[in-house]
Protein backbone atom coordinates (compact mmCIF):
# COMPACT_ATOMS: atom_id res chain seq x y z
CA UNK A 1 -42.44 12.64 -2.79
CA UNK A 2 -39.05 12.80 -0.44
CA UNK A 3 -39.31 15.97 2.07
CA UNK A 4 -36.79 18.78 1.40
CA UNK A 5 -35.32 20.72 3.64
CA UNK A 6 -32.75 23.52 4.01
CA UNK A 7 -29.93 23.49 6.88
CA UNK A 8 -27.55 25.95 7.28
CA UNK A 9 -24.09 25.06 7.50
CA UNK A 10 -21.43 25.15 10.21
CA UNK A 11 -18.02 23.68 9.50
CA UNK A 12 -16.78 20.62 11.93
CA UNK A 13 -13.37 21.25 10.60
CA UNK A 14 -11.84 17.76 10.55
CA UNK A 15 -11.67 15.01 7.53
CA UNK A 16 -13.38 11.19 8.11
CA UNK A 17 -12.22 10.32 4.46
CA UNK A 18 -15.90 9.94 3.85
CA UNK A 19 -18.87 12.91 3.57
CA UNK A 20 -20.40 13.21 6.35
CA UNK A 21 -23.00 15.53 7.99
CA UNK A 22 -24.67 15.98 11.71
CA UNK A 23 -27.77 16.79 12.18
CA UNK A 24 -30.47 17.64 15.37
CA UNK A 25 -32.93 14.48 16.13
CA UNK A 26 -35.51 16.33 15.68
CA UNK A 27 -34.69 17.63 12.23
CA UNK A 28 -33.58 14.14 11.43
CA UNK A 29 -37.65 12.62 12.11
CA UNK A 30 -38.55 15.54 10.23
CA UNK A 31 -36.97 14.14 7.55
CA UNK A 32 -37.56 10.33 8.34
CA UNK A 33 -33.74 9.70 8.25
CA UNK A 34 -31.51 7.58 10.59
CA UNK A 35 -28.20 7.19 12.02
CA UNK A 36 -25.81 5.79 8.89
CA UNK A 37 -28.58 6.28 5.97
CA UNK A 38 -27.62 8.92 3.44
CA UNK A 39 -28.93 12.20 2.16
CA UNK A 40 -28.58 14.28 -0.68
CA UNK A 41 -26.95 17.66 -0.21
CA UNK A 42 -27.48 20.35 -3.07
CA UNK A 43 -25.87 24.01 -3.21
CA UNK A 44 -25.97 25.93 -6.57
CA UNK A 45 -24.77 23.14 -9.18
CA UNK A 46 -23.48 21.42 -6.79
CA UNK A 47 -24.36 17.81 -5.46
CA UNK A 48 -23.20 14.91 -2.78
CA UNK A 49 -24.31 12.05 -1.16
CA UNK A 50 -24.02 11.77 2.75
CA UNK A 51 -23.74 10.05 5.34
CA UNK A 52 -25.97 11.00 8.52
CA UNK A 53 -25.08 11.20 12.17
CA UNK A 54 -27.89 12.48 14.60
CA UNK A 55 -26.82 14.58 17.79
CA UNK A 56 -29.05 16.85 20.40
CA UNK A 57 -29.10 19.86 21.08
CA UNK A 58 -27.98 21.17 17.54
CA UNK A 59 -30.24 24.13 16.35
CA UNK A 60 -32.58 22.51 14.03
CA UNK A 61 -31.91 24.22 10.63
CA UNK A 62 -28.27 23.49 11.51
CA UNK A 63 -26.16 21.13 9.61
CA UNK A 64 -22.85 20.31 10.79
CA UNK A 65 -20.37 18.84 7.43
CA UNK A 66 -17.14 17.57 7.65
CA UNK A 67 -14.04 18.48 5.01
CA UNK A 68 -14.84 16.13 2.25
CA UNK A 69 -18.40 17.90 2.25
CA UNK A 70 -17.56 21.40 2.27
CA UNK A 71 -14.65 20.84 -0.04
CA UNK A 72 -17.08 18.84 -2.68
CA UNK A 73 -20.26 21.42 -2.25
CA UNK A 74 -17.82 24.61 -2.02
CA UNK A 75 -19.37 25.95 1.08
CA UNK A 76 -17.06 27.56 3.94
CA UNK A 77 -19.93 28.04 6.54
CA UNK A 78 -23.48 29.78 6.75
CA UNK A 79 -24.37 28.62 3.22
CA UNK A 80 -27.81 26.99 3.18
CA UNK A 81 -27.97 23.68 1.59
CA UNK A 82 -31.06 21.87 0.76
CA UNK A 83 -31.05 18.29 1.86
CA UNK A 84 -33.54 15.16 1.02
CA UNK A 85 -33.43 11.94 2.06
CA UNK A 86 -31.27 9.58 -0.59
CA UNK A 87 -32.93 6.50 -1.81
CA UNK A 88 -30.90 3.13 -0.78
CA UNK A 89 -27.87 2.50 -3.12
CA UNK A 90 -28.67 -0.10 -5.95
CA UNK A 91 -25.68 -1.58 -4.68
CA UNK A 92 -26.56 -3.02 -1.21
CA UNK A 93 -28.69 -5.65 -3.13
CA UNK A 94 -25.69 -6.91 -4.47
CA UNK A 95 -23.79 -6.99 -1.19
CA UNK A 96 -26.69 -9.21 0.27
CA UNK A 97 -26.46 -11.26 -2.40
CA UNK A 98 -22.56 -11.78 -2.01
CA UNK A 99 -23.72 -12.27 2.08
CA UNK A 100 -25.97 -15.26 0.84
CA UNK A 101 -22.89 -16.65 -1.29
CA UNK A 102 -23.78 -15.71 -4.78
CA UNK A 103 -21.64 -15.14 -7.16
CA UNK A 104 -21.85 -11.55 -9.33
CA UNK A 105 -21.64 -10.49 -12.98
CA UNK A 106 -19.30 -7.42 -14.46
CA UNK A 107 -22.66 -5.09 -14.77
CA UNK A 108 -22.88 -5.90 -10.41
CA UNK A 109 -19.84 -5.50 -9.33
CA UNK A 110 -19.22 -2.15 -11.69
CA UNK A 111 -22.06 -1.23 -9.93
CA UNK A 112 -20.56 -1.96 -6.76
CA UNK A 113 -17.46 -0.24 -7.01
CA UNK A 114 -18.90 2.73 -8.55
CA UNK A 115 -21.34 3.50 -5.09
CA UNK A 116 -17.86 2.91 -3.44
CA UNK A 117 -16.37 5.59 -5.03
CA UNK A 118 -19.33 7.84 -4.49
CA UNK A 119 -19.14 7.23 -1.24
CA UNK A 120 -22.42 6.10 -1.23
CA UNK A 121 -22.01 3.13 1.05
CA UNK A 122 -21.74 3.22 4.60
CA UNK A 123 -18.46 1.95 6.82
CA UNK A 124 -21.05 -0.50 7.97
CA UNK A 125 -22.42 -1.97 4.52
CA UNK A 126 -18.47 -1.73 3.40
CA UNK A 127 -17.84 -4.24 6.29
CA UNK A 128 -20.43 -6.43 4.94
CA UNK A 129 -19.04 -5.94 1.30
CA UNK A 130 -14.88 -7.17 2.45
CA UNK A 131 -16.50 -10.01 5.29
CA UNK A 132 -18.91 -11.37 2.20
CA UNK A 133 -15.49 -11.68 0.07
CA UNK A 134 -13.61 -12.56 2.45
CA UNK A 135 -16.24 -15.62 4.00
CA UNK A 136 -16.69 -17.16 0.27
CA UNK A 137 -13.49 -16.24 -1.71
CA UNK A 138 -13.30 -14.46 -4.17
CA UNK A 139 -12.71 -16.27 -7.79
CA UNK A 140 -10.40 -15.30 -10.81
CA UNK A 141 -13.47 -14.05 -12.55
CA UNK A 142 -14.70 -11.72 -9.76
CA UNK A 143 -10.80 -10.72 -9.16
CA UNK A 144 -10.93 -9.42 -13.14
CA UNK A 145 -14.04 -7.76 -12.90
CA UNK A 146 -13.35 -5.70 -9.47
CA UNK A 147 -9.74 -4.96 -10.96
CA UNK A 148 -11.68 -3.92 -14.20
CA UNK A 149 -13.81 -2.20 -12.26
CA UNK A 150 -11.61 -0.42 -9.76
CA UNK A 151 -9.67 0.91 -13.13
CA UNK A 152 -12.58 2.46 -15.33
CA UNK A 153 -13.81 4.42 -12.36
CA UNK A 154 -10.58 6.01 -11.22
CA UNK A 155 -8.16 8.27 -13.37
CA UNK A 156 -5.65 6.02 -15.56
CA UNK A 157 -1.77 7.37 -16.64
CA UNK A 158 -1.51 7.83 -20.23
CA UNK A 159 2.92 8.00 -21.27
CA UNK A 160 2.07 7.30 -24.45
CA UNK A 161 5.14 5.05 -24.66
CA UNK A 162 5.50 1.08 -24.48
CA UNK A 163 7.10 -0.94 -22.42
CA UNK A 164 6.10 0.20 -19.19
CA UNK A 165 7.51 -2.00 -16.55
CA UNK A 166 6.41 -2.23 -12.82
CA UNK A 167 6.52 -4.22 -9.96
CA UNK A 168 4.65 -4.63 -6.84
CA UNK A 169 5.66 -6.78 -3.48
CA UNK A 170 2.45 -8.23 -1.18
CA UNK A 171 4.30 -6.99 1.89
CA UNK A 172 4.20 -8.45 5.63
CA UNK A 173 7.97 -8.48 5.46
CA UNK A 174 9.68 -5.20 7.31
CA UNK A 175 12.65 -3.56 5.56
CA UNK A 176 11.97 -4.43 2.29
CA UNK A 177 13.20 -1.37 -0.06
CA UNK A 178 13.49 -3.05 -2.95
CA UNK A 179 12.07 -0.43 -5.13
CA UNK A 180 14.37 2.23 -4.20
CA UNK A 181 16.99 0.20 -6.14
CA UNK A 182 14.70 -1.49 -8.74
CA UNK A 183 13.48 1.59 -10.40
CA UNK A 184 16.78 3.33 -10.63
CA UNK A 185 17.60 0.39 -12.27
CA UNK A 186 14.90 0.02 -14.76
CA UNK A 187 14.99 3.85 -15.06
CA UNK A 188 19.09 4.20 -15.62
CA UNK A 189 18.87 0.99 -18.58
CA UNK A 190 16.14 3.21 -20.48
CA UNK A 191 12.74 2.07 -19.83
CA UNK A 192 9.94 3.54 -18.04
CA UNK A 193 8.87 2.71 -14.50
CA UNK A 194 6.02 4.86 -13.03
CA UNK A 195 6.03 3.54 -9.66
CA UNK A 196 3.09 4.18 -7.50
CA UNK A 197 3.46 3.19 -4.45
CA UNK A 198 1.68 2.92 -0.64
CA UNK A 199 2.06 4.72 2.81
CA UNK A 200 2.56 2.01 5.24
CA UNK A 201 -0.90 0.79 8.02
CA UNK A 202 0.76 -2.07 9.84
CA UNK A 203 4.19 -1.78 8.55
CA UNK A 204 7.53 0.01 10.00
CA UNK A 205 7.55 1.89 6.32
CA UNK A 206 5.58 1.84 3.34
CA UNK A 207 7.78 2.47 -0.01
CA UNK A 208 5.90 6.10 0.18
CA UNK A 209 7.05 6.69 3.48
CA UNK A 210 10.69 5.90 2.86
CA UNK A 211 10.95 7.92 -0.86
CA UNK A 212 9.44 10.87 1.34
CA UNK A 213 12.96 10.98 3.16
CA UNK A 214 14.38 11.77 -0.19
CA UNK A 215 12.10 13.63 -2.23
CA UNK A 216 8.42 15.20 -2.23
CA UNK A 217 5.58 12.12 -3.03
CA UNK A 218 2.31 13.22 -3.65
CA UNK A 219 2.49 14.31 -7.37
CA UNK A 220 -0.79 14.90 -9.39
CA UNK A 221 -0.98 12.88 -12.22
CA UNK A 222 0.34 15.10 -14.64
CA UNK A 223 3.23 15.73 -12.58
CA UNK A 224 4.14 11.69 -12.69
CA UNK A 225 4.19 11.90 -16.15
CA UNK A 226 6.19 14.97 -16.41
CA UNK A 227 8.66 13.02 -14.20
CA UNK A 228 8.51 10.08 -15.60
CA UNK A 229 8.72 11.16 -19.20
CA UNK A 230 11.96 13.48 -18.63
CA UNK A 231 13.71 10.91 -16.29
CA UNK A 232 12.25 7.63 -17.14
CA UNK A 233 11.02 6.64 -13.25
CA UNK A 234 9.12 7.98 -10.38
CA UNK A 235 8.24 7.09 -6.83
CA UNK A 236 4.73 8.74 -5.97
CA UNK A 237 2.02 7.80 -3.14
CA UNK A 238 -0.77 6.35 -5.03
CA UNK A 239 -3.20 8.15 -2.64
CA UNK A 240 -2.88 11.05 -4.54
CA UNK A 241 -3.35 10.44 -7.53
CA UNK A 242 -7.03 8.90 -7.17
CA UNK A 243 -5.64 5.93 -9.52
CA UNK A 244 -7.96 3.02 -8.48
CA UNK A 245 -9.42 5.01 -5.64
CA UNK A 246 -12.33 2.39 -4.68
CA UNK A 247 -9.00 0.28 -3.51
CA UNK A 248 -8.02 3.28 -1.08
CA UNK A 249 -11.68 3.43 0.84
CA UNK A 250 -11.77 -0.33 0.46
CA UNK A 251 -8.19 -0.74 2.09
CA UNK A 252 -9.94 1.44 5.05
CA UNK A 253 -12.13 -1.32 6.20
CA UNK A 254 -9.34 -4.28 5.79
CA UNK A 255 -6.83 -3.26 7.79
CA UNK A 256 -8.66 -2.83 11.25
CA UNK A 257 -10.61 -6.47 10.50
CA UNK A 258 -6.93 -7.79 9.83
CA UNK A 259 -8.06 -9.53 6.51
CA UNK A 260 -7.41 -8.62 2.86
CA UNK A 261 -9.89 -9.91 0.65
CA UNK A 262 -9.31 -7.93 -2.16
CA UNK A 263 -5.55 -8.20 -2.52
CA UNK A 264 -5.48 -9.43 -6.03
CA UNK A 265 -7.68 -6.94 -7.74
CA UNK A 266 -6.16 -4.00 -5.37
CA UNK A 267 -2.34 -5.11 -7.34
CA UNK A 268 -3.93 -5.74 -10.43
CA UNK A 269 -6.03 -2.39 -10.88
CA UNK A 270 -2.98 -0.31 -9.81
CA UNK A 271 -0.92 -1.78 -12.43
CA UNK A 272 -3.42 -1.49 -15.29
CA UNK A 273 -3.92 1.81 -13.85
CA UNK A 274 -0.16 3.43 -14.49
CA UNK A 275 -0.20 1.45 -17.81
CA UNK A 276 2.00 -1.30 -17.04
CA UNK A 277 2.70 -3.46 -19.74
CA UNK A 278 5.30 -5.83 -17.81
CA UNK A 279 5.09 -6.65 -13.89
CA UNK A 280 6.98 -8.92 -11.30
CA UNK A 281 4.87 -9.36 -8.46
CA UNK A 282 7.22 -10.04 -5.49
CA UNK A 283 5.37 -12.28 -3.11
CA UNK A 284 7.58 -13.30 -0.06
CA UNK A 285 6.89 -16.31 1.46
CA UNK A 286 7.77 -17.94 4.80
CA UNK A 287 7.11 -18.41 8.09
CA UNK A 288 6.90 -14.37 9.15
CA UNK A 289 4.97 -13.55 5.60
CA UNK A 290 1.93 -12.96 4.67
CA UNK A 291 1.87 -16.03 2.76
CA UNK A 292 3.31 -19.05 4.43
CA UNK A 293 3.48 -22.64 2.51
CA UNK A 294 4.65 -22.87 -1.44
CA UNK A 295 1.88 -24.20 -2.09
CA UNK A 296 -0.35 -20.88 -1.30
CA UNK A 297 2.10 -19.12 -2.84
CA UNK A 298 1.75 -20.78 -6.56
CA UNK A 299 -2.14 -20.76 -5.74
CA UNK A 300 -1.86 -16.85 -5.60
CA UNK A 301 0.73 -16.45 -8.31
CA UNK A 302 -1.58 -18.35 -10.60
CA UNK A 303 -4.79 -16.36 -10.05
CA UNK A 304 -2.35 -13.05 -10.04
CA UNK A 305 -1.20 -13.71 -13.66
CA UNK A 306 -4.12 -14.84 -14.84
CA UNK A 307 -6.02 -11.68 -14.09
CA UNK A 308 -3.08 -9.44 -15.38
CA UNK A 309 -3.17 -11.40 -18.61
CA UNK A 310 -7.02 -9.92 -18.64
CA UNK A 311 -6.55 -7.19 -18.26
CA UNK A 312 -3.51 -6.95 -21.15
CA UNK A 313 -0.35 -7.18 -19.04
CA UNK A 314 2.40 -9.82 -18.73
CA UNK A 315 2.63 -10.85 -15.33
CA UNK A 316 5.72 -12.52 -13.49
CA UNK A 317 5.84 -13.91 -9.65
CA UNK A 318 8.92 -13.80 -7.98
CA UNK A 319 8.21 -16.23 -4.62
CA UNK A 320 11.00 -14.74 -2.56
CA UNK A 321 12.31 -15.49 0.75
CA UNK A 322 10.38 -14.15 3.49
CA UNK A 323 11.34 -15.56 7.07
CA UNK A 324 13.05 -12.26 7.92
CA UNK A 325 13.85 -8.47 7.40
CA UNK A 326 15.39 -7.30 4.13
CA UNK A 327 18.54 -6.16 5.12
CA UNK A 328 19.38 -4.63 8.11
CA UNK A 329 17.25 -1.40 8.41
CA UNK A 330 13.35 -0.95 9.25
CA UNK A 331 11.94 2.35 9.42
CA UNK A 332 11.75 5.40 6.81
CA UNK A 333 15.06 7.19 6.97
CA UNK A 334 17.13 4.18 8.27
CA UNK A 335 15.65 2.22 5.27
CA UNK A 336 16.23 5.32 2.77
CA UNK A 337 20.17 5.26 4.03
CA UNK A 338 20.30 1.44 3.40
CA UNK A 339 18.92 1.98 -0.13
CA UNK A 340 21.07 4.99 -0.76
CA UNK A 341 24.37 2.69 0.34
CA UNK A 342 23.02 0.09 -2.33
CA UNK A 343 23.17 2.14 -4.82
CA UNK A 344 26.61 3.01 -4.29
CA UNK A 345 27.67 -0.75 -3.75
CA UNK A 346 27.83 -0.63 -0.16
CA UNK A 347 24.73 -2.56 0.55
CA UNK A 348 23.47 -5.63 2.32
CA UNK A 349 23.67 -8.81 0.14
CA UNK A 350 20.61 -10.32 0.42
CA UNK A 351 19.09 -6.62 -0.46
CA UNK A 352 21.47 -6.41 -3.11
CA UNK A 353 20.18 -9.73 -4.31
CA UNK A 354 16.53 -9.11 -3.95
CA UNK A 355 16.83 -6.08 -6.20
CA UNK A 356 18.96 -7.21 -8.90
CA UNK A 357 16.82 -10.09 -8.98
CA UNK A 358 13.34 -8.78 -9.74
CA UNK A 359 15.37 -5.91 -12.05
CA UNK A 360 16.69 -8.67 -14.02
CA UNK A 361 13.37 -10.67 -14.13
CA UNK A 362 11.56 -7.80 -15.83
CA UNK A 363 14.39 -6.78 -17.98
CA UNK A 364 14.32 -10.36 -19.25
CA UNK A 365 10.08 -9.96 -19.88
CA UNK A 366 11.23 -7.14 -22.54
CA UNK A 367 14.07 -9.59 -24.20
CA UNK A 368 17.28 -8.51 -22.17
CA UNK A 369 19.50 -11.75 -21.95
CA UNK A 370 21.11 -11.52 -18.91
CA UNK A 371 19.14 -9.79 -16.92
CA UNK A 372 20.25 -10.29 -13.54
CA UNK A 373 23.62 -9.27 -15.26
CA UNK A 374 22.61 -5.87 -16.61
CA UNK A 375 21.09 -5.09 -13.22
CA UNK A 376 24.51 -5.61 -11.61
CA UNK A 377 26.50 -3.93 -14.14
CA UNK A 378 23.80 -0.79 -13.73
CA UNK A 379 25.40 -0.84 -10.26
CA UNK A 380 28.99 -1.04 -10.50
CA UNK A 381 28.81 1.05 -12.80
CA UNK A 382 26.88 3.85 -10.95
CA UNK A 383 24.45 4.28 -13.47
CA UNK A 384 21.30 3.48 -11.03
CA UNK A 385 23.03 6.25 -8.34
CA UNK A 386 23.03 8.60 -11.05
CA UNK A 387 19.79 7.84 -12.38
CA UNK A 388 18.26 7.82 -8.51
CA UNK A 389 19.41 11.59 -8.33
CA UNK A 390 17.88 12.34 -11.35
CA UNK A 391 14.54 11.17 -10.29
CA UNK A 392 15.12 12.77 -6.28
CA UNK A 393 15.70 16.29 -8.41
CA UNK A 394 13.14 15.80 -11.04
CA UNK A 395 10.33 15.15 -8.09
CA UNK A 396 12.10 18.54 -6.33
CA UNK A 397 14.62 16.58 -3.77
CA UNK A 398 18.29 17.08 -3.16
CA UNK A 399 20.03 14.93 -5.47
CA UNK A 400 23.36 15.61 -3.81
CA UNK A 401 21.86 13.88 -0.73
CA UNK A 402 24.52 11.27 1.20
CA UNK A 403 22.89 8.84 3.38
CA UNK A 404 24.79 10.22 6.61
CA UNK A 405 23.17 13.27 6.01
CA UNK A 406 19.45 11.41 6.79
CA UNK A 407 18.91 12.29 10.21
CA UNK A 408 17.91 9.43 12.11
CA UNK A 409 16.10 9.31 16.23
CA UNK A 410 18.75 10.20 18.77
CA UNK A 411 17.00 8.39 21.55
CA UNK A 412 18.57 4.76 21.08
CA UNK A 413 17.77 1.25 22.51
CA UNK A 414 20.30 -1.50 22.37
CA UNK A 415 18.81 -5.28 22.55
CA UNK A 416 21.85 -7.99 23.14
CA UNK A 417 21.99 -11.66 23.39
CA UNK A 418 21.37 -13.18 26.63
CA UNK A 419 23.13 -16.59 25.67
CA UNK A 420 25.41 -17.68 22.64
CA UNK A 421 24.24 -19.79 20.09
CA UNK A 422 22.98 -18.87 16.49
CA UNK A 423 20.24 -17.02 14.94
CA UNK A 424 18.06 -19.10 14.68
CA UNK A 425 14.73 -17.53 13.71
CA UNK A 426 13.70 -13.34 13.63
CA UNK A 427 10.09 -12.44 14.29
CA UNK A 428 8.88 -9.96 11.46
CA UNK A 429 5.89 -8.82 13.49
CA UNK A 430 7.38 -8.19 16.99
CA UNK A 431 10.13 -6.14 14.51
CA UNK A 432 7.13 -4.44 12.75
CA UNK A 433 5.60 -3.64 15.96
CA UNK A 434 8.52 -2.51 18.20
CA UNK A 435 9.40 -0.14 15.44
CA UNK A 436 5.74 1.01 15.36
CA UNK A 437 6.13 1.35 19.26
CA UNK A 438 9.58 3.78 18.50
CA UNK A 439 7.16 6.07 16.56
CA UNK A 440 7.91 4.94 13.20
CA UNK A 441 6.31 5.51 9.90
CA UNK A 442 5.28 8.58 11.17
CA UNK A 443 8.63 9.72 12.94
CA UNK A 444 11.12 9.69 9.78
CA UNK A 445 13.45 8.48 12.22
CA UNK A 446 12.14 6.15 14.44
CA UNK A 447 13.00 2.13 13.37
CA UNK A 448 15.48 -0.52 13.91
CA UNK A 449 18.90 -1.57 12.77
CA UNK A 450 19.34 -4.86 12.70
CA UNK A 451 23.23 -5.84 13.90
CA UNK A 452 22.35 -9.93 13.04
CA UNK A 453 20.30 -12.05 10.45
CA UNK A 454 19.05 -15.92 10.54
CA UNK A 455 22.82 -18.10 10.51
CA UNK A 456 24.70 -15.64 12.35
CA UNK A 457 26.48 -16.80 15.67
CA UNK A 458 26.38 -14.53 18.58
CA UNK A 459 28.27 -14.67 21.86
CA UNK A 460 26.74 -13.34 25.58
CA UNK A 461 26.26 -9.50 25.27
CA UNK A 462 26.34 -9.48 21.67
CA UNK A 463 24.19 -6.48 20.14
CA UNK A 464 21.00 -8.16 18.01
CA UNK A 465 19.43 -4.64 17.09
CA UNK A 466 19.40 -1.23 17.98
CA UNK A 467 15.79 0.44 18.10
CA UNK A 468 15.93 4.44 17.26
CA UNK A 469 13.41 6.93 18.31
CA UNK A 470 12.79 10.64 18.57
CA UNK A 471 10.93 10.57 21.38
CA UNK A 472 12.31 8.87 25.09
CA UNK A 473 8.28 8.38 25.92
CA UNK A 474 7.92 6.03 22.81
CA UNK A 475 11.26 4.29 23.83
CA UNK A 476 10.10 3.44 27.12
CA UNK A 477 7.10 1.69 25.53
CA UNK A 478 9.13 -0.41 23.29
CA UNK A 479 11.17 -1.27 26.63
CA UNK A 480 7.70 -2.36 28.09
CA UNK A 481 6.75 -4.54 25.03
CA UNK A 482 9.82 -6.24 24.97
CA UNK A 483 9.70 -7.02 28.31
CA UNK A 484 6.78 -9.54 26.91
CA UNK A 485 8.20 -10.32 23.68
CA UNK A 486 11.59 -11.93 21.88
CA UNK A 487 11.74 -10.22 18.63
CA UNK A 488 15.06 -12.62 18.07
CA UNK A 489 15.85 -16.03 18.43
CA UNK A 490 19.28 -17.52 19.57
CA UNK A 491 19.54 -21.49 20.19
CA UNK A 492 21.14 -24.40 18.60
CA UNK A 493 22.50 -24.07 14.79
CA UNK A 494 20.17 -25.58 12.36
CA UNK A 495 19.39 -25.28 9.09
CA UNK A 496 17.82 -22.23 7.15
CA UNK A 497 15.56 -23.18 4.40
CA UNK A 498 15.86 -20.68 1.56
CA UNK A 499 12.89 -20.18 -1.16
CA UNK A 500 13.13 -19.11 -4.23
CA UNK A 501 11.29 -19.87 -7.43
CA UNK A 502 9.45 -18.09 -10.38
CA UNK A 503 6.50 -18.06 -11.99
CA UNK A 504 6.06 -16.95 -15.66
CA UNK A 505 3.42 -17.55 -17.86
CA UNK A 506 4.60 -20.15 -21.09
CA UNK A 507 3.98 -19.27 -24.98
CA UNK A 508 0.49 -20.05 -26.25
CA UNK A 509 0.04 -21.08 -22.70
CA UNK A 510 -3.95 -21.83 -21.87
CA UNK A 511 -5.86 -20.03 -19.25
CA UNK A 512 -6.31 -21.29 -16.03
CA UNK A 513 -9.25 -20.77 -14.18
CA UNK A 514 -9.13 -20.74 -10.51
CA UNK A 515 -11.94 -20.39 -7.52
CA UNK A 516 -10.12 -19.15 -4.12
């Protein structure tokens, strides 16, 4: 039988996005627990699984909890908990199994995901979970069943309307706004577009981060579908509506091991999720994407649809061009002003392109001939403007909002050509970065303005970009990285290769099945 014992509590006032507890060493032998293992916490009805850190000098009937812990147990300090030792999550078998290269059934990885959103694995045995994947692939089978998975244990939108359209880019290109056009769009022709959407981790802005210079994001679930419902489209952060939320804790680990494993099931689940009946997935390709040969691209695209057919969508891949910026803006507000011009016909052309495009793809999924066309028209005629303030008001904005009125960083960096010549290539991670570096997402205002794209000539002293911040300290360490770095390329004119291509699934056409 486990020994239980009772702690009392002291707050440590700060959030992990995990439980956790502290405890003294001593009271931690007591209990025969160690560093990362996992107890059970109990107060009144109440019950959660933690994770263990062991300190000295704590009193030992002391228990120190972090947010997610007091917040689940509904202590606020000086409560006494009772604590046992938790038995090893079922789970971890199935990790060491993936370790060793097997491959897993539905009834495992359910399994799997479920302890992740119980928080019952440790960042450590997470690790092991996204290097297993990301050492042996990860096949169109086990893509469904983590998708599957990552759906039936997270909250799911309900309209109770059909079509619901969607769409969804793979990033690793900065600038790209698209959906702050697309879903006016979609929205302002009559169909519904519940888009959920990401803060940015390695990006200048995620679409989150530049709708929040608009109009309030986190909406509860309920709230989206008020919105959505009385205006046809929203922009939310998908963080708070704990829609797929295994994806969320999963992302965690990714991003500081600079792989993404679980890409396709992290799209797919988010889609099923919101009820999407009709998706483009944008998937930019190039030398400064995520994804750079044609040929990885169609690999992707493939496996993509194929799982979204699975799980009862239609699924579309736009393969877009991806060697540089979208537009000419990076950065929340800068990119929010860009959009906002776009919508009032005053845009850049290739974002102007971009959107219509994947608008008129989707439109053209639910029988609209034309659809590039009817995307257009939406603009000139203003409908999409007028259907943007609609949605800015309906999720408690301003809709009379003009983009001069975004404030933008007033401490300014001007980069200019040290030679004439042409554009000849534009680094989308030195961009990424040196808008990072101005402060940006987290500074609304922080980013770059592009003055030049690929094909353009330039003379001596020409200006390439302007870098805005609201801080001189984070100026002066963008002026220190690009002392090391050429974000832009001027030499010799040559020739741009453009790529563009979709991929739809045919009538009656069979599955493929795919190992990555």
């Amino acid at each position: 039988m486990r020994e239980r014992t009772r702690f009392k509590v002291r707050l440590l006032n700060f959030s992990s996005g995990r439980p956790l507890v502290v405890i003294d060493d001593e009271a931690a032998k007591r209990l025969g627990v160690r560093p990362h293992e996992r107890l059970v916490l109990r107060w009144r009805s109440r019950e959660i699984v933690a994770i263990v850190n062991v300190a000295w000098h704590i009193p030992p009937d002391t228990m120190l909890v972090n947010d997610e812990v007091a917040e689940e147990l509904g202590v606020k300090g000086g409560e006494e908990v009772e604590a046992e030792v938790a038995p090893p999550p079922r789970s971890l078998r199935y990790i060491r199994d993936l370790l060793g290269g097997a491959r897993l059934g539905y009834e495992e990885i359910k399994c799997i995901v479920k302890d992740v959103v119980e928080d019952r694995l440790s960042e450590v045995e997470l690790a092991a979970l996204v290097t297993a994947i990301s050492q042996r692939g990860m096949g169109v089978d086990e893509a469904y069943y983590f998708s599957r998975a990552m759906v039936e244990t997270g909250e799911t939108l309900d309209l109770g309307v059909k079509p619901i359209l969607d769409k969804h880019s793979i990033g690793g290109v900065p600038g790209d706004k698209t959906t702050l056009v697309v879903v006016p769009i979609i929205a302002s022709l009559g169909y519904y577009i519940p888009k959920t959407s990401s803060r940015a981790i390695t990006s200048p802005a995620g679409t989150a981060d530049r709708a929040e210079v608009l109009m309030p994001v986190e909406l509860s679930p309920e709230e989206v579908r008020e919105v959505v419902l009385k205006v046809h489209g929203c922009i939310a952060w998908g963080g708070a509506l704990r829609m797929a939320p295994a994806d969320d804790k999963i992302i965690r680990v990714e991003y500081p091991l600079a792989i993404d494993p679980f890409l396709v099931p992290s799209i797919m689940a988010k889609k099923r999720a919101v009820g999407a009946t009709h998706v483009v997935i944008d998937i930019p390709v190039g030398r400064g994407a995520k994804v750079k040969t044609i040929g990885e691209a169609h690999y992707l695209a493939r496996e993509i649809m194929e799982v979204g057919r699975r799980l009862g969508m239609e699924v579309a891949c736009a393969l877009t061009v991806g060697e540089q910026p979208i537009g000419y803006a990076a950065g929340p507000a800068l990119e929010a002003r860009e959009a906002l011009y776009t919508l009032m016909g005053r845009g850049p052309p290739d974002l102007l392109d971009k959107a219509t495009s994947i608008a008129g793809i989707l439109l053209e999924m639910v029988g609209v001939e034309g659809g590039r066309q009817v995307a257009l028209e939406s603009l000139r005629r203003g409908k999409a403007l007028e259907k943007m303030r609609e949605i800015i008001a309906a999720q408690g904005g301003d809709p009379s909002v003009k983009p001069e009125d975004i404030p933008v960083g007033d401490k300014r960096l001007t980069i200019r050509a040290e030679k004439s010549g042409m554009v000849t290539w534009i680094n989308n991670a030195i961009i990424a970065t040196i808008a990072r570096l101005a402060g940006a997402p987290k500074d609304k205002g922080a980013g770059i303005e592009l003055h030049v794209k690929i094909g353009d000539k330039v003379g001596r002293g020409t200006p390439l970009m302007t870098v805005y911040s609201e801080h001189s300290v984070k100026l002066q360490a963008v002026e220190e990285y690009l002392s090391e770095v050429t974000p832009i390329g001027v030499g010799k004119p040559g020739t741009e290769m453009l790529i563009r291509s979709l991929l739809a699934p045919a009538p009656h056409e069979r599955p493929t099945v795919l190992e990555r």
